[in-house]
N, C-alpha and C. Protein backbone atom coordinates (compact mmCIF):
# COMPACT_ATOMS: atom_id res chain seq x y z
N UNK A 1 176.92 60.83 139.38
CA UNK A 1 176.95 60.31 140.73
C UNK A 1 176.03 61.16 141.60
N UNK A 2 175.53 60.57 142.48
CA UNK A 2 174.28 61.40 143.68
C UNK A 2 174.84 61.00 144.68
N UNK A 3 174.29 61.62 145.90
CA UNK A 3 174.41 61.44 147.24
C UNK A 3 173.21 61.61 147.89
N UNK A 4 173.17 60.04 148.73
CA UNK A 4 171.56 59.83 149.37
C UNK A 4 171.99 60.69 150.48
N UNK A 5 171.20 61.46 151.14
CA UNK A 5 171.21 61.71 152.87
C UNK A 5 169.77 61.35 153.23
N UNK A 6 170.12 60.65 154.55
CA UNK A 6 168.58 60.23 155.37
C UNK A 6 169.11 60.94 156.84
N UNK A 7 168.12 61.72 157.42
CA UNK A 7 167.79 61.89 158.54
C UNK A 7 167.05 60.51 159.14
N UNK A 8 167.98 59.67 159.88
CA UNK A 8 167.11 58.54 160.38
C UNK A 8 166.78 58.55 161.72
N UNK A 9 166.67 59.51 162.70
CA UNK A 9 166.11 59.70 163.35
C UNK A 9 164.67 60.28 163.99
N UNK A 10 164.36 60.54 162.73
CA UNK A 10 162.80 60.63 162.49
C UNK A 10 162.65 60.00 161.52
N UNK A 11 162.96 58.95 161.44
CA UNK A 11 162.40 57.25 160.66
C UNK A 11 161.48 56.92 161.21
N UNK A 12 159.91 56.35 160.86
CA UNK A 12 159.18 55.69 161.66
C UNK A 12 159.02 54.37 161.36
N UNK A 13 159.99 53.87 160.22
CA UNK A 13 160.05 52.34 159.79
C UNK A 13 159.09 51.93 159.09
N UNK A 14 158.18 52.85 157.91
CA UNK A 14 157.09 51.95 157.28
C UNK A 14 157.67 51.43 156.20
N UNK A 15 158.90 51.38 156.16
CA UNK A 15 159.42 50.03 155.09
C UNK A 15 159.24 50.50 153.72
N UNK A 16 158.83 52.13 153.07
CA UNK A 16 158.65 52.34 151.91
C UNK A 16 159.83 52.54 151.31
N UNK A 17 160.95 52.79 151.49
CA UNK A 17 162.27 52.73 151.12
C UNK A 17 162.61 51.57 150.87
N UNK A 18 162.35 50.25 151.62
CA UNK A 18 163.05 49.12 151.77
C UNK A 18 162.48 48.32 150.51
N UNK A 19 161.14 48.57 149.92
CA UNK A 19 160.10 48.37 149.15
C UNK A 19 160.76 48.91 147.90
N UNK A 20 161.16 50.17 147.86
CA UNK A 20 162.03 50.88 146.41
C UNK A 20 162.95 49.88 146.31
N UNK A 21 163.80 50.09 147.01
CA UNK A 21 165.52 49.95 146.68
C UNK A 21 166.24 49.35 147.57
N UNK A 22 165.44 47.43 147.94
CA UNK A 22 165.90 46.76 148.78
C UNK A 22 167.45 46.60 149.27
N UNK A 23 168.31 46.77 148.16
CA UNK A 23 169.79 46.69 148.09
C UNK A 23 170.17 47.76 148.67
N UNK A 24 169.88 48.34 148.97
CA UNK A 24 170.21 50.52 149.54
C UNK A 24 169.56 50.19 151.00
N UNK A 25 168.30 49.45 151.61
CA UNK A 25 167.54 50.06 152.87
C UNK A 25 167.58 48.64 153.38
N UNK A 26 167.37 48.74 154.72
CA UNK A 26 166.76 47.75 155.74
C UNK A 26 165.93 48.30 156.80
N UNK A 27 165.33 47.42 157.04
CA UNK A 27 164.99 47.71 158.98
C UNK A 27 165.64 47.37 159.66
N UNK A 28 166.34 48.02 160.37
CA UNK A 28 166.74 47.59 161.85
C UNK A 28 166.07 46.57 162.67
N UNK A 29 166.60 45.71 163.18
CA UNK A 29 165.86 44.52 164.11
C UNK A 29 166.07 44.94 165.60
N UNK A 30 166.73 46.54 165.53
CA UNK A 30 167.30 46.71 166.60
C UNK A 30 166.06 47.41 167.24
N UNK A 31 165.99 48.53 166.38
CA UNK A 31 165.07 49.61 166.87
C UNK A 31 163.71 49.55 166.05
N UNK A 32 163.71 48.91 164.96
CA UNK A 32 162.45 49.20 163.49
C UNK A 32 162.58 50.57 163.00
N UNK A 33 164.01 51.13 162.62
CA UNK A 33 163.76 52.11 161.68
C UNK A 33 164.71 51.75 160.48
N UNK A 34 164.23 52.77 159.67
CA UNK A 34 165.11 51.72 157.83
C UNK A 34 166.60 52.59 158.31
N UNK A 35 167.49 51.67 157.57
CA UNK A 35 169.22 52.16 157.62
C UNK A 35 169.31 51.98 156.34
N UNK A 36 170.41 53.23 156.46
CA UNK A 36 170.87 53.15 154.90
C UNK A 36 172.01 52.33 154.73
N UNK A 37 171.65 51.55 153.78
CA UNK A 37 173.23 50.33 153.95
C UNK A 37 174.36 50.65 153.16
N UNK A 38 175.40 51.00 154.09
CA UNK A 38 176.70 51.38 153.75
C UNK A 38 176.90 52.74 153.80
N UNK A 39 175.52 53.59 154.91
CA UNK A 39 175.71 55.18 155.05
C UNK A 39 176.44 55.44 156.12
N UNK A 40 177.20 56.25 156.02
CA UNK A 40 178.14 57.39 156.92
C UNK A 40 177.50 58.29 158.13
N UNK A 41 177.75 57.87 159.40
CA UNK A 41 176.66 58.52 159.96
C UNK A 41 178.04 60.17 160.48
N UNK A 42 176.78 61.28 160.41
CA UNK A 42 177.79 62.54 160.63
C UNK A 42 176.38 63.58 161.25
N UNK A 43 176.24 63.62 162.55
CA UNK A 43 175.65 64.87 162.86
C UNK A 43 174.39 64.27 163.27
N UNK A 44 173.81 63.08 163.00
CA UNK A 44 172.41 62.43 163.13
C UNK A 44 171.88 62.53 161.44
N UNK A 45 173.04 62.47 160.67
CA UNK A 45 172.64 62.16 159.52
C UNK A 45 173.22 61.36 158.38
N UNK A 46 172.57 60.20 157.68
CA UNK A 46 173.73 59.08 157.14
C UNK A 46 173.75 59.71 155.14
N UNK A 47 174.79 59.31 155.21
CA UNK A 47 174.58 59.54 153.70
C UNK A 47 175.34 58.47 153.22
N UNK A 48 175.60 58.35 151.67
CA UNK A 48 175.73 57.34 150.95
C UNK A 48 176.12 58.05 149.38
N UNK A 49 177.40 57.83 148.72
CA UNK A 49 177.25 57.66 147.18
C UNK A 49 177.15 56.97 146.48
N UNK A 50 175.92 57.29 145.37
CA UNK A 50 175.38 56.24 144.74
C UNK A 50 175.79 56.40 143.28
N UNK A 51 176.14 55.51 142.59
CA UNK A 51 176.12 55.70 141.00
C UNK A 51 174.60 55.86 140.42
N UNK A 52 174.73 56.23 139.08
CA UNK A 52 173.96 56.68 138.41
C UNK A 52 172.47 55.79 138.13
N UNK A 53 173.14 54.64 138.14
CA UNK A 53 172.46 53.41 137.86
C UNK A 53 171.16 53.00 139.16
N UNK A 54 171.46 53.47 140.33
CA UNK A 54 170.90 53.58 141.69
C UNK A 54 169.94 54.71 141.81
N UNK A 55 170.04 55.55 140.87
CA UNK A 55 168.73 56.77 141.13
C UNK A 55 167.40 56.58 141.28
N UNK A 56 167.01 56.00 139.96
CA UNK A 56 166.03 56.03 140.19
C UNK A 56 164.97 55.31 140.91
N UNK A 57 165.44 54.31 141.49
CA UNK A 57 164.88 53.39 142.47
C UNK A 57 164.86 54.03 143.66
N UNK A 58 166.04 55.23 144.32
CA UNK A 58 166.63 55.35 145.51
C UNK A 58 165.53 57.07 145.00
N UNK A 59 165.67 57.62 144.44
CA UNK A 59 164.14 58.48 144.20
C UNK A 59 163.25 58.02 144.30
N UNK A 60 162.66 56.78 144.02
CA UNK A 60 161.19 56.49 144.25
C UNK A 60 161.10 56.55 145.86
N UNK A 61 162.00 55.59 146.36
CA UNK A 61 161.92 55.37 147.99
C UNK A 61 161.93 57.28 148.63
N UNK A 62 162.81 57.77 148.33
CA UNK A 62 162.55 59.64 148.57
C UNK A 62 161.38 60.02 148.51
N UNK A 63 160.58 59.86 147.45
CA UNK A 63 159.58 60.22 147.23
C UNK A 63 158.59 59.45 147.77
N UNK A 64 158.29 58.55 148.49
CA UNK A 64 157.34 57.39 149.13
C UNK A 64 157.74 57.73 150.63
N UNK A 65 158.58 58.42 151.01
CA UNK A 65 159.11 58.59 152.58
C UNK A 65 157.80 59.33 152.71
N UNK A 66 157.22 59.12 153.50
CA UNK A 66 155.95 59.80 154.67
C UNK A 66 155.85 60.62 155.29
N UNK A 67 157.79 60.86 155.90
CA UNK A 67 158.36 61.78 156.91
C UNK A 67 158.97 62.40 156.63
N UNK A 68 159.35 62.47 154.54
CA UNK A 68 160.81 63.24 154.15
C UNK A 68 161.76 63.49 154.36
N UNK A 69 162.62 62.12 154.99
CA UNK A 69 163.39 62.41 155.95
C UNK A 69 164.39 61.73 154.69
N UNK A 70 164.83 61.62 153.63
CA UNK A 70 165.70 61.21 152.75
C UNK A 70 165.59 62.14 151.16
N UNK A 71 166.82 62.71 151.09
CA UNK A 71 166.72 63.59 150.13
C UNK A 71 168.13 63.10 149.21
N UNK A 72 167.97 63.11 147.93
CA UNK A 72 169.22 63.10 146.74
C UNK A 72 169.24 63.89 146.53
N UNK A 73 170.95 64.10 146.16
CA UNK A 73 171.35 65.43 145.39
C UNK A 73 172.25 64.78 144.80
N UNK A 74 172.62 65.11 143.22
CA UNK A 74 173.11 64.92 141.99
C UNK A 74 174.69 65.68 142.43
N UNK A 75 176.16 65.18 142.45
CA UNK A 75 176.91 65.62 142.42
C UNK A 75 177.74 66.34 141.29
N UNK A 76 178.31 66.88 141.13
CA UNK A 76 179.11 67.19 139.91
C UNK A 76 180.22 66.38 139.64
């Protein structure tokens, strides 16, 4: 099991997350920045647990962020 965290307040919305791991991201229609769907917001930061099966898609989008504002970490 992992846990996504996104800092989405320095989101600038280029949709490269939403592009990985459509089922995990959106844009907002509110503001145009990506949300994590079904994240926990705590501090100005959302997170999410993901099964195993969700990594590596939800890494590509991590790794395509522009702003590094979404990081996984592998739980025990």
């Amino acid at each position: 099991m992992y846990i996504i965290t996104q800092q989405r307040a320095k989101c600038i919305g280029c949709n490269a997350c939403v592009e990985a791991a459509d089922y995990r991201w959106r844009v907002s229609r509110k503001d145009g920045k990506c949300t994590l769907i079904g994240g926990i917001e705590k501090n100005n930061f959302y997170s999410k647990r993901i099964e195993d099966h969700e990594y590596e898609d939800n890494a590509l989008a991590a790794k395509n962020c522009p702003v590094n504002i979404i990081k996984i970490t592998k739980l025990n």
